[in-house]
N, C-alpha and C. Protein backbone atom coordinates (compact mmCIF):
# COMPACT_ATOMS: atom_id res chain seq x y z
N UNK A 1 -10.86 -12.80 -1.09
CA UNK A 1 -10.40 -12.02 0.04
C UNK A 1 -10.28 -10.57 -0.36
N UNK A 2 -10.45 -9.36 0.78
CA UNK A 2 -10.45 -8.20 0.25
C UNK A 2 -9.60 -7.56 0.78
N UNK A 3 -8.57 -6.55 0.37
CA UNK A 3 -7.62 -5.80 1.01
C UNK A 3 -7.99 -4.57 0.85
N UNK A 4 -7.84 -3.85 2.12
CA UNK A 4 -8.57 -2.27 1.90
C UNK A 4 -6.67 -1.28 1.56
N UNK A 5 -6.74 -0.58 0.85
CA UNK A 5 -5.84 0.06 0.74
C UNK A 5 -6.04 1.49 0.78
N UNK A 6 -4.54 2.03 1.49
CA UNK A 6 -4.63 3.69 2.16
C UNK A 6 -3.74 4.61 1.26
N UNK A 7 -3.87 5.32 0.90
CA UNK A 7 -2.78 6.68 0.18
C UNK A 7 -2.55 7.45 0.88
N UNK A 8 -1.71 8.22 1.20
CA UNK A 8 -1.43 9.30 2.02
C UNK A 8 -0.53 10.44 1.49
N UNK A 9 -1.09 11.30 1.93
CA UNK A 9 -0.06 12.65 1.12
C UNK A 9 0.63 12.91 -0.07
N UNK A 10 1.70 12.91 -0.52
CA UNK A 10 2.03 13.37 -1.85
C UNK A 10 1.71 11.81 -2.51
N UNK A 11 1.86 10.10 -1.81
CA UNK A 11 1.61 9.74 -2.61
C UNK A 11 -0.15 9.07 -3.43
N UNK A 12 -0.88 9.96 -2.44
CA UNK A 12 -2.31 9.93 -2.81
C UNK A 12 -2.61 10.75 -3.91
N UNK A 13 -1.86 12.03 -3.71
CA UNK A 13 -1.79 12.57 -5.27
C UNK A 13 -1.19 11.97 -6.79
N UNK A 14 -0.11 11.43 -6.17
CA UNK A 14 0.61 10.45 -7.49
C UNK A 14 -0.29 9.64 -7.83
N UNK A 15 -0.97 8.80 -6.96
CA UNK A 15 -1.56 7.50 -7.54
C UNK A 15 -3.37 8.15 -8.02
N UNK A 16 -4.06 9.27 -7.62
CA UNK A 16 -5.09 9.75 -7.82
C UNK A 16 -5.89 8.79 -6.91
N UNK A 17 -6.35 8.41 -5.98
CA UNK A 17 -7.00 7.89 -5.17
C UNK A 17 -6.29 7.87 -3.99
N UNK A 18 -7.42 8.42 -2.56
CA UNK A 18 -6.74 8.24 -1.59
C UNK A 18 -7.39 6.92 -0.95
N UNK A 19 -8.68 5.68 -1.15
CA UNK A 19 -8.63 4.23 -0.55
C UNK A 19 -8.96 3.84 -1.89
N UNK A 20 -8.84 2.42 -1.69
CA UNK A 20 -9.32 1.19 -2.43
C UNK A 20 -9.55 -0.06 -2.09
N UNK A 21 -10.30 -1.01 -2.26
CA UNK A 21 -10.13 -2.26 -1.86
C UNK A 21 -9.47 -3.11 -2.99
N UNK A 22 -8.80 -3.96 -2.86
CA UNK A 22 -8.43 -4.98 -4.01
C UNK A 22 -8.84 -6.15 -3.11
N UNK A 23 -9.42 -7.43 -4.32
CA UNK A 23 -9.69 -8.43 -4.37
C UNK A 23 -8.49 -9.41 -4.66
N UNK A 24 -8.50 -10.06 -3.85
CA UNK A 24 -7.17 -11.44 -3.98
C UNK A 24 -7.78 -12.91 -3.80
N UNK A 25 -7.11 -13.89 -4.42
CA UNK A 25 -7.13 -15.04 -4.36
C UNK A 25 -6.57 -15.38 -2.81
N UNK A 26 -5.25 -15.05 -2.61
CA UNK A 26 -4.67 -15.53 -1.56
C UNK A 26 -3.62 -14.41 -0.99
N UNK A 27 -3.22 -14.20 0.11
CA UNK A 27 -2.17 -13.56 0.46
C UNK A 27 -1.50 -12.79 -0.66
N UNK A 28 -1.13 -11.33 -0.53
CA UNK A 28 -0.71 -10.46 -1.19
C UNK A 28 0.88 -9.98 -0.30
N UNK A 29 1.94 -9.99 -1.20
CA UNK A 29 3.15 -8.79 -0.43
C UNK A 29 2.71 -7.80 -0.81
N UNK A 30 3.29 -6.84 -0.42
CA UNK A 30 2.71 -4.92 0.22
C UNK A 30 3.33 -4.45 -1.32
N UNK A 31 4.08 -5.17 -2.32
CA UNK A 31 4.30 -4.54 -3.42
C UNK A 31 3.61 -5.22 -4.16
N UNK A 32 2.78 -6.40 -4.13
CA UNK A 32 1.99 -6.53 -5.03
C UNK A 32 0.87 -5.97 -4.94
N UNK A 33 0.75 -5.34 -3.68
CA UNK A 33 -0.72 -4.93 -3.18
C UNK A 33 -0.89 -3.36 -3.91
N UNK A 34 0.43 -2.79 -3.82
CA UNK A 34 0.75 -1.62 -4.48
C UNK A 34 0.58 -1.56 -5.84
N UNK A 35 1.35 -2.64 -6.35
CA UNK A 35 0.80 -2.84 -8.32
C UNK A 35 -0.35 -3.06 -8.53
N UNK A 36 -1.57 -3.98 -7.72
CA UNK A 36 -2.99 -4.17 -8.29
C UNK A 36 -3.47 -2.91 -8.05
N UNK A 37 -3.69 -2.12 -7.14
CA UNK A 37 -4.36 -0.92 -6.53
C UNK A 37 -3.88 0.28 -7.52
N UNK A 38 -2.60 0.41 -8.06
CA UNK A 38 -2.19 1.83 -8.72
C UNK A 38 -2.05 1.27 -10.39
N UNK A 39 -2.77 -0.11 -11.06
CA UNK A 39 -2.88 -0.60 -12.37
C UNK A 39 -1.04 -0.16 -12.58
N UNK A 40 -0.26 -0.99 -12.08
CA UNK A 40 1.32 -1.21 -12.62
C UNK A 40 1.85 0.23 -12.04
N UNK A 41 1.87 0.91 -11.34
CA UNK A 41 2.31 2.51 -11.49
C UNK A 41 4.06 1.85 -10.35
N UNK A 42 5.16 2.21 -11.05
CA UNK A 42 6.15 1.73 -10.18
C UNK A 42 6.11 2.40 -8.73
N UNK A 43 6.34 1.59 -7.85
CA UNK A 43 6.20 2.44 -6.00
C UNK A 43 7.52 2.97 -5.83
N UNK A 44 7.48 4.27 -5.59
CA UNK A 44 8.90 4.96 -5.41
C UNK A 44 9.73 4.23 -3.95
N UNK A 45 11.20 4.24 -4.30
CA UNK A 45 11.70 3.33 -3.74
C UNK A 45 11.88 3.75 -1.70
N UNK A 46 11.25 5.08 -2.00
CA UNK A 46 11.69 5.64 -0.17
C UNK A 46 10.00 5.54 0.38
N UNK A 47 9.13 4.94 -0.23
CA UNK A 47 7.90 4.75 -0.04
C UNK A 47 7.78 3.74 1.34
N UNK A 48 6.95 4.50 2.33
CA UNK A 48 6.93 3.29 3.63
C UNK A 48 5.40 2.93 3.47
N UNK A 49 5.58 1.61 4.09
CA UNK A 49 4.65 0.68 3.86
C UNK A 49 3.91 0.05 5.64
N UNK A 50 2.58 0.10 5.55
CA UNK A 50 2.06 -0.56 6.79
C UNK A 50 1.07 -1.22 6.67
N UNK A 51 0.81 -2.50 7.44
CA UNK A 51 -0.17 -3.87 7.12
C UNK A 51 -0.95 -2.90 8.69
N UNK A 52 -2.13 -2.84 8.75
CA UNK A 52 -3.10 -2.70 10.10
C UNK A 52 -2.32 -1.72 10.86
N UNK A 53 -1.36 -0.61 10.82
CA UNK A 53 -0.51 0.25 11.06
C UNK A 53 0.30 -0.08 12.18
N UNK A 54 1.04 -1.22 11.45
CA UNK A 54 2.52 -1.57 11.87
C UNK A 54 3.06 -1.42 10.81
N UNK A 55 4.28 -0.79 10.88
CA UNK A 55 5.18 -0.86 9.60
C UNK A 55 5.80 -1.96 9.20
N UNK A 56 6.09 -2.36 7.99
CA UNK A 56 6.62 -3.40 7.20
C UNK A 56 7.09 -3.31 5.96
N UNK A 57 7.92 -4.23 5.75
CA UNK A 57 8.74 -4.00 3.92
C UNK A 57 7.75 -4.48 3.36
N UNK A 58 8.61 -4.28 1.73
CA UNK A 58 7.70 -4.71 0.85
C UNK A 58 7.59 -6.07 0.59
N UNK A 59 7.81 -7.29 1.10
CA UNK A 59 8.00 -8.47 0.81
C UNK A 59 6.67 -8.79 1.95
N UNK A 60 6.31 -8.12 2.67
CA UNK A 60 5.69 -8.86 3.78
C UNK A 60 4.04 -9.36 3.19
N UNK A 61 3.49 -10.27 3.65
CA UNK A 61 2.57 -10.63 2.94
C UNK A 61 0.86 -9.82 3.63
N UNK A 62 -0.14 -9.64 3.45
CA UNK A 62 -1.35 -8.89 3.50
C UNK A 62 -2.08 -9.70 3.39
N UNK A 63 -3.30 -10.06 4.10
CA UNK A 63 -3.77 -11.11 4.30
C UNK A 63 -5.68 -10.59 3.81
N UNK A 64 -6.68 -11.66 4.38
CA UNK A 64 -8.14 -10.93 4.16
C UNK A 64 -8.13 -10.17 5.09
N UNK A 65 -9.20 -8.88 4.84
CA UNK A 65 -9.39 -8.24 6.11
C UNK A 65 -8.62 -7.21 6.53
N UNK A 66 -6.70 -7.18 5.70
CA UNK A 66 -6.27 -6.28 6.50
C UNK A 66 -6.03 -4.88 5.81
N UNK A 67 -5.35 -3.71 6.34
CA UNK A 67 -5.59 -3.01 5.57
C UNK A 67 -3.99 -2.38 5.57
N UNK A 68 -3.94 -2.24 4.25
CA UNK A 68 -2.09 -2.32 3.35
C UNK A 68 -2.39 -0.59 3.17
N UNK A 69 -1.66 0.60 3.72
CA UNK A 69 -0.97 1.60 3.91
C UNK A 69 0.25 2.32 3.31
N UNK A 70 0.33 3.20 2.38
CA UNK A 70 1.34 3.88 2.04
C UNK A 70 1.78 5.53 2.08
N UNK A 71 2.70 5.56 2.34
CA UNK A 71 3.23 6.75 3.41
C UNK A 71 4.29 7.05 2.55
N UNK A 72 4.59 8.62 1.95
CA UNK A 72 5.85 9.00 1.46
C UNK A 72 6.75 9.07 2.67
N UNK A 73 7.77 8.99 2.59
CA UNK A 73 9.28 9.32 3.72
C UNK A 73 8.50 10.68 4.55
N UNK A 74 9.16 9.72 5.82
CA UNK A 74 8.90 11.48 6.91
C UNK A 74 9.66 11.62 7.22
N UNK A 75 10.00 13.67 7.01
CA UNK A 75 10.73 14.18 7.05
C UNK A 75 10.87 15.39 8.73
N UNK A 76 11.74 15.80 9.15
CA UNK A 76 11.42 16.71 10.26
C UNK A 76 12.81 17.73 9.89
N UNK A 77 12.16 18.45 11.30
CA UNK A 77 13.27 19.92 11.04
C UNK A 77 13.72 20.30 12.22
């Protein structure tokens, strides 16, 4: 199964890639999807997360096909 993965803004710079696909056996949560894609890099803890751009925690699972999203905190003024 293939998971397409997104970077966005400051944390596309942290991780040095803004897509990727990872390869899975079976169903992935959005923090494991985060550890195969950034080789172990810890996910900062205010980091938001989206499966097909609905938002979701990190426990939620990622399936074939979909595509797993990460977003630093948004901020306004």
């Amino acid at each position: 199964m293939t998971i397409t993965v997104k970077f966005f803004a400051s944390l596309r710079e942290q991780v040095g890639i803004a897509e990727t696909t990872l390869e899975a056996t079976g169903p992935l949560s959005v923090s494991a999807v985060w550890q195969g894609a950034t080789s172990g890099q810890p996910m900062p803890s205010n980091t938001l997360s989206a499966i097909n751009m609905d938002y979701v925690s990190a426990d939620e699972l990622a399936n074939d096909g979909d595509e797993v999203a990460f977003f630093p905190p948004v901020t306004g003024g």
